[in-house]
C-alpha atoms as a PDB file:
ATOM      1  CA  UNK A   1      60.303  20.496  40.075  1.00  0.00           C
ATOM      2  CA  UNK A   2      57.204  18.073  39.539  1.00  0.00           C
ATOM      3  CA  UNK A   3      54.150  19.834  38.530  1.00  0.00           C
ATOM      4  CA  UNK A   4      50.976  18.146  40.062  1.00  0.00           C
ATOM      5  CA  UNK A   5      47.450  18.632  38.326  1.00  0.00           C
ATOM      6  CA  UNK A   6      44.739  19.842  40.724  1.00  0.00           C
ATOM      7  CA  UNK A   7      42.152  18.125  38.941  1.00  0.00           C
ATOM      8  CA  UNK A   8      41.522  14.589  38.243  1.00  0.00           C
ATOM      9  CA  UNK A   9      40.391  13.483  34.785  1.00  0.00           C
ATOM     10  CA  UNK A  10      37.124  11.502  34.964  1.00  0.00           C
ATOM     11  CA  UNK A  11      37.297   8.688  32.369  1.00  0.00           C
ATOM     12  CA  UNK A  12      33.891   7.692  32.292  1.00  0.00           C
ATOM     13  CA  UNK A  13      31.695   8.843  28.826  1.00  0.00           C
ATOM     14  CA  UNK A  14      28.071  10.481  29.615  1.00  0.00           C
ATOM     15  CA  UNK A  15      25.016   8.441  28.108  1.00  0.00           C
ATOM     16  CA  UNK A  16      22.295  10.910  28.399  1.00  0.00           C
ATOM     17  CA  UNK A  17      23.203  13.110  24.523  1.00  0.00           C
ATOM     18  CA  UNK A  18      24.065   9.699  23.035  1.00  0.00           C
ATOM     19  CA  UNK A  19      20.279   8.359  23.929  1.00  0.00           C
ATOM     20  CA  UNK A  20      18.584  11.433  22.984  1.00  0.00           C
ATOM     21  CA  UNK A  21      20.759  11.239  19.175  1.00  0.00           C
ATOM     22  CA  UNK A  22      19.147   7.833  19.047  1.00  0.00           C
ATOM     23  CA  UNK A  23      15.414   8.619  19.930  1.00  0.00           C
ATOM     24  CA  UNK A  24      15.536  11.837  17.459  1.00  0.00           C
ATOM     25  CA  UNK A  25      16.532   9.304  15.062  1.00  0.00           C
ATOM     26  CA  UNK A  26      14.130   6.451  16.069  1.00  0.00           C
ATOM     27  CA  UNK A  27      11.349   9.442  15.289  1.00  0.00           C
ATOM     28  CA  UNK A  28      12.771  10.062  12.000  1.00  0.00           C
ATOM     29  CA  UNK A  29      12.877   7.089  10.716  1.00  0.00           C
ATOM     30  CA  UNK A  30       9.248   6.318  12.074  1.00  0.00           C
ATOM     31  CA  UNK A  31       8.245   9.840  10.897  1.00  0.00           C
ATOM     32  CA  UNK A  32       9.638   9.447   7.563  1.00  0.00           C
ATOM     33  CA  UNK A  33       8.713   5.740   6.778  1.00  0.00           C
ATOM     34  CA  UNK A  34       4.857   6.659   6.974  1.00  0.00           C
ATOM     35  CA  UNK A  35       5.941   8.738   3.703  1.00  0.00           C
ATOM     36  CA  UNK A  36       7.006   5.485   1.561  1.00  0.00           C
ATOM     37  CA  UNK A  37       4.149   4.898  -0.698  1.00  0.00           C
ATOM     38  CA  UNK A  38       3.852   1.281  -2.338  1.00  0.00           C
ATOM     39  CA  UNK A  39       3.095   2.332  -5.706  1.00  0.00           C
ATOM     40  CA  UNK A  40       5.953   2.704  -8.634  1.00  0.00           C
ATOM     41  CA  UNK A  41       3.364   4.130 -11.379  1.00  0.00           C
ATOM     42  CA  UNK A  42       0.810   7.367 -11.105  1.00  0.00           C
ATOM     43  CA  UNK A  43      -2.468   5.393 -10.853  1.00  0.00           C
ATOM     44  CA  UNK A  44      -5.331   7.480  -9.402  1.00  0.00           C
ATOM     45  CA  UNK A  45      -6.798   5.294  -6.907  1.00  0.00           C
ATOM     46  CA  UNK A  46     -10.940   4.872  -6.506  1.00  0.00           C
ATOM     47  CA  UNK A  47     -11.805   6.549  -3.265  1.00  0.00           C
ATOM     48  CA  UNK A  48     -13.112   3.987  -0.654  1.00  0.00           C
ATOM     49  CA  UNK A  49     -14.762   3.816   2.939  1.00  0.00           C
ATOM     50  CA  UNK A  50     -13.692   0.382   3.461  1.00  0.00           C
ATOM     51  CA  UNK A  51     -10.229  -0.856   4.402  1.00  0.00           C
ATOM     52  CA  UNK A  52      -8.548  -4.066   4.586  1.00  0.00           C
ATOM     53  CA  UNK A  53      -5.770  -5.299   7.072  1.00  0.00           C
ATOM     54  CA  UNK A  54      -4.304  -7.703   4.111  1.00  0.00           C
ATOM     55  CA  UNK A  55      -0.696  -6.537   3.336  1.00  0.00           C
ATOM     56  CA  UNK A  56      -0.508  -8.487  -0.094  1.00  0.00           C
ATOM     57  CA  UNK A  57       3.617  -8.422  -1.819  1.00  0.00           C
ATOM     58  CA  UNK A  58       2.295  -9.545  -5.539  1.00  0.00           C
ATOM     59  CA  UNK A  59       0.680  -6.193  -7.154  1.00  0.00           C
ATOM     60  CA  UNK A  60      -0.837  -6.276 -10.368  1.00  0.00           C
ATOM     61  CA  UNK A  61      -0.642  -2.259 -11.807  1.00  0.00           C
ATOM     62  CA  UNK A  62      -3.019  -0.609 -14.448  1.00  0.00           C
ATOM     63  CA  UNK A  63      -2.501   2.702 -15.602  1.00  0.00           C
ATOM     64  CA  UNK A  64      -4.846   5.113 -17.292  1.00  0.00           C
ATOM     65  CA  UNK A  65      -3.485   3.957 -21.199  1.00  0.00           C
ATOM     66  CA  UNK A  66      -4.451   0.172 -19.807  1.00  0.00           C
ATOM     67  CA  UNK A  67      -0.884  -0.845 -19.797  1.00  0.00           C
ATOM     68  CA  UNK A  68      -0.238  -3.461 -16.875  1.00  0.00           C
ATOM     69  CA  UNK A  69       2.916  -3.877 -15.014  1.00  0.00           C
ATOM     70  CA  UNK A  70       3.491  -6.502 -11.904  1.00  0.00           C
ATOM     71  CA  UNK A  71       5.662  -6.936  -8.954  1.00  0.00           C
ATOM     72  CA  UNK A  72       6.508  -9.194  -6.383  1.00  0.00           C
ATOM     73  CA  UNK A  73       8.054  -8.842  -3.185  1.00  0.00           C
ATOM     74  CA  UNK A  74       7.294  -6.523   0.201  1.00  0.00           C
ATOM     75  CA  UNK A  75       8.624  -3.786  -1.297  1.00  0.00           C
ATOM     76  CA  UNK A  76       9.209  -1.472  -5.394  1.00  0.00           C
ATOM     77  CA  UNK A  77      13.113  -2.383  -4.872  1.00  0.00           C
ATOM     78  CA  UNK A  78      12.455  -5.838  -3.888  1.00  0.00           C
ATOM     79  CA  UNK A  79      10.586  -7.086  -6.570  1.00  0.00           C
ATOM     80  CA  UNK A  80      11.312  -5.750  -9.836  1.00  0.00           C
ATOM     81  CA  UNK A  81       8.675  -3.533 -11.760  1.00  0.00           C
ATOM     82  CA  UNK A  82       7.593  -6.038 -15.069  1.00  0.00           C
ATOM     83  CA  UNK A  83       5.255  -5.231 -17.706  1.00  0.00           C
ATOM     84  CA  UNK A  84       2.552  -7.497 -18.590  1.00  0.00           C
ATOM     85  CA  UNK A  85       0.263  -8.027 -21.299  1.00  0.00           C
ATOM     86  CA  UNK A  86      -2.695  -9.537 -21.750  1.00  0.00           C
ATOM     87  CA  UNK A  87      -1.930 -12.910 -22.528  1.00  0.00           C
ATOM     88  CA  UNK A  88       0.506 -13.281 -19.510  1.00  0.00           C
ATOM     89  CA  UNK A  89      -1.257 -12.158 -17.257  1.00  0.00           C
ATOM     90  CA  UNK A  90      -2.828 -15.460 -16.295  1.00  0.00           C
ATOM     91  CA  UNK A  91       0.229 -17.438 -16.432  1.00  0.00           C
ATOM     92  CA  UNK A  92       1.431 -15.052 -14.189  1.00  0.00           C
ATOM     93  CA  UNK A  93      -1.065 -15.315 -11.596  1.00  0.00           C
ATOM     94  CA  UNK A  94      -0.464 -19.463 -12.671  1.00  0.00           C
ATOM     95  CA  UNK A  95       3.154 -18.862 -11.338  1.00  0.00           C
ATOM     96  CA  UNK A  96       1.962 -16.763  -7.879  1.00  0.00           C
ATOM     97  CA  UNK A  97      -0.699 -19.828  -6.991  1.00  0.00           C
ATOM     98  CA  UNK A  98       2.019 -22.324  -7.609  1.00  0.00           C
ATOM     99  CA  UNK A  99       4.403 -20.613  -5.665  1.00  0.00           C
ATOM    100  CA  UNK A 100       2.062 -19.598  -2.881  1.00  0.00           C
ATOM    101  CA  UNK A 101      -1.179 -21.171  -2.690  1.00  0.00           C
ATOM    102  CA  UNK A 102      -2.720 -18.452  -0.525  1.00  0.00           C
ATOM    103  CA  UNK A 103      -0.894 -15.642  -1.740  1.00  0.00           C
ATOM    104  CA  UNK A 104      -3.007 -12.227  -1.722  1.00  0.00           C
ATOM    105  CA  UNK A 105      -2.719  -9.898  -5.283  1.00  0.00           C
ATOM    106  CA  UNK A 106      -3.473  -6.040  -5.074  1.00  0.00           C
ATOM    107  CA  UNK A 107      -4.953  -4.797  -8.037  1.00  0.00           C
ATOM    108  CA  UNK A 108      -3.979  -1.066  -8.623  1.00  0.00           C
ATOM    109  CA  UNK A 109      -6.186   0.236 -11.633  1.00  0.00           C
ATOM    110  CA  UNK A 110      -6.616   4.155 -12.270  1.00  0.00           C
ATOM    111  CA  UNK A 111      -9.990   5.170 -11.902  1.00  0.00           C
ATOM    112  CA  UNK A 112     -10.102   5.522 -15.730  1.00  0.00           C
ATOM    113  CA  UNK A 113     -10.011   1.796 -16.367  1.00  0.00           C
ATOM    114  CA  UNK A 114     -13.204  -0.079 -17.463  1.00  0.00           C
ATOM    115  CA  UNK A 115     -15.304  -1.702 -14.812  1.00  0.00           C
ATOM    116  CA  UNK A 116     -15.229  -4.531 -17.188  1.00  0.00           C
ATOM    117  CA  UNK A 117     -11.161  -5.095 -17.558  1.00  0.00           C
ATOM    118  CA  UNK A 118     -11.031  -4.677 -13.444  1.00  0.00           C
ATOM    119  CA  UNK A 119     -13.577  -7.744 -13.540  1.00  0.00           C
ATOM    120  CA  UNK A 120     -11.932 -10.121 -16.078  1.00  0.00           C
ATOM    121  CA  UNK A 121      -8.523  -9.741 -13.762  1.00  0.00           C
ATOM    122  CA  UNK A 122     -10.796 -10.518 -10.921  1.00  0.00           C
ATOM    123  CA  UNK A 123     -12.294 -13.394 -12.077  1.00  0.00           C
ATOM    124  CA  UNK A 124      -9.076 -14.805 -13.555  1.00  0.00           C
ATOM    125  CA  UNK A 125      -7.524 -14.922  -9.896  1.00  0.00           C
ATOM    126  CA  UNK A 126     -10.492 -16.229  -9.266  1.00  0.00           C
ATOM    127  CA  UNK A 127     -10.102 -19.622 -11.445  1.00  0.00           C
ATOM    128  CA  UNK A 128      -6.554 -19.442 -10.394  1.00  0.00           C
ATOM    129  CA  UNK A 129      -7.593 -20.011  -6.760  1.00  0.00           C
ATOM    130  CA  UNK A 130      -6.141 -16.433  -6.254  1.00  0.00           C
ATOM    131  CA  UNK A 131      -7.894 -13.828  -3.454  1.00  0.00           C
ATOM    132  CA  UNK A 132      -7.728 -10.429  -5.625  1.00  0.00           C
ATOM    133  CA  UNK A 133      -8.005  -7.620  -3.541  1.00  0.00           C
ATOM    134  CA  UNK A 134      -8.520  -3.820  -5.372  1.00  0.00           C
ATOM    135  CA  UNK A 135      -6.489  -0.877  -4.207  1.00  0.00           C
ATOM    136  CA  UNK A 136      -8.476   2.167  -3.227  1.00  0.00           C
ATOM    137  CA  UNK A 137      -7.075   5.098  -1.148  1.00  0.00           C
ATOM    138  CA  UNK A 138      -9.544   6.565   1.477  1.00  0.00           C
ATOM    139  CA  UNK A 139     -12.940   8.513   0.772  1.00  0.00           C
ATOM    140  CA  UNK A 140     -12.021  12.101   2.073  1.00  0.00           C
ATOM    141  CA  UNK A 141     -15.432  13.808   3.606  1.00  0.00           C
ATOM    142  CA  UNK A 142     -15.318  16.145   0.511  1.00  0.00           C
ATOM    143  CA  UNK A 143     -16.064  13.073  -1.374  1.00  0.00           C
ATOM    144  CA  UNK A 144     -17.895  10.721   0.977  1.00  0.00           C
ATOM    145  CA  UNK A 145     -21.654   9.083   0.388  1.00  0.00           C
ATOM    146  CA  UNK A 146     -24.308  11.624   1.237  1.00  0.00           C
ATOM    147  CA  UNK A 147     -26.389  10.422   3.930  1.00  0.00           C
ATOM    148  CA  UNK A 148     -29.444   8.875   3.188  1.00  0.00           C
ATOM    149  CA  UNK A 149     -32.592  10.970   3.292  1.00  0.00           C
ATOM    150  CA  UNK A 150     -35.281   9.235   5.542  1.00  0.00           C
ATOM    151  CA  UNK A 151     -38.285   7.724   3.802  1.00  0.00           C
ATOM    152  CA  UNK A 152     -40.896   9.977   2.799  1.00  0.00           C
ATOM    153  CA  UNK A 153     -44.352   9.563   4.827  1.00  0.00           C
ATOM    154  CA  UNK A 154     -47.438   9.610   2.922  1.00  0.00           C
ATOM    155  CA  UNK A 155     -49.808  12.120   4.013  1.00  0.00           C
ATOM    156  CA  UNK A 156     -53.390  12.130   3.692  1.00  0.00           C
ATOM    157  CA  UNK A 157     -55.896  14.543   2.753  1.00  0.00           C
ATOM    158  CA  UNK A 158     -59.407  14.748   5.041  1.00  0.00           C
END
């Protein structure tokens, strides 16, 4: 006695919960990658209205105890975290120019840092032929310029 199914196996695979796996991953991944910061070291940032559209892969780090550290590469994994001192610092930037002649360098210094040691890296990329950019994160309104007051009108007595 043959037995006979009544219903036909379809052997075609449905689409539709495949493509919605990969969009709630495509908006993970997009979600998540906004959370990658580009700093290795705690360096508290100078707050700044201005921003640039430069996305520079040499860095040039220095934290609050003035201790410098350098990296190369689009991203922390990339190029490896080196510290620096003083006196290599320029033969460092040396090595950037000759690799890349119009290479960008972030500077990252903590807002504890003299104005004067920011300058002297600044004008070292300078002689190096080197466009220095300095890292800032963004002025929140708690902490943004107060407007200015309009100019006072004299007034005169009759």
């Amino acid at each position: 006695m043959a037995l006979k199914r009544q219903h036909e196996t379809l052997s075609m695979f449905s689409m539709a919960s495949m493509t919605d796996v990969i969009f709630l991953l495509l908006i993970f991944f997009m979600v998540t990658s906004t959370f990658v910061f580009p700093s290795a070291l705690e360096v508290n940032l100078p707050q700044s209205g201005q921003q640039t559209a430069l996305k520079p892969t040499t860095r040039i780090y220095i934290d609050e105890d003035m201790n410098m550290f350098a990296t190369q590469g689009d991203s922390i994994s990339e190029g490896a975290l080196m510290p620096l001192s003083p006196e290599q610092l320029e033969p460092f930037m040396q090595s950037v120019q000759a690799a890349n002649p119009t290479e960008v360098i972030a500077l990252y210094a903590d807002e504890a840092v003299p104005y004067g040691r920011i300058v002297d890296i600044l004008d070292k990329g300078s002689k190096n032929g080197l466009k220095v950019v300095l890292a800032t994160k963004p002025a929140s309104a708690r902490y943004a310029a107060p407007e200015p007051s309009p100019a006072p009108t004299e007034q005169t007595a009759l």
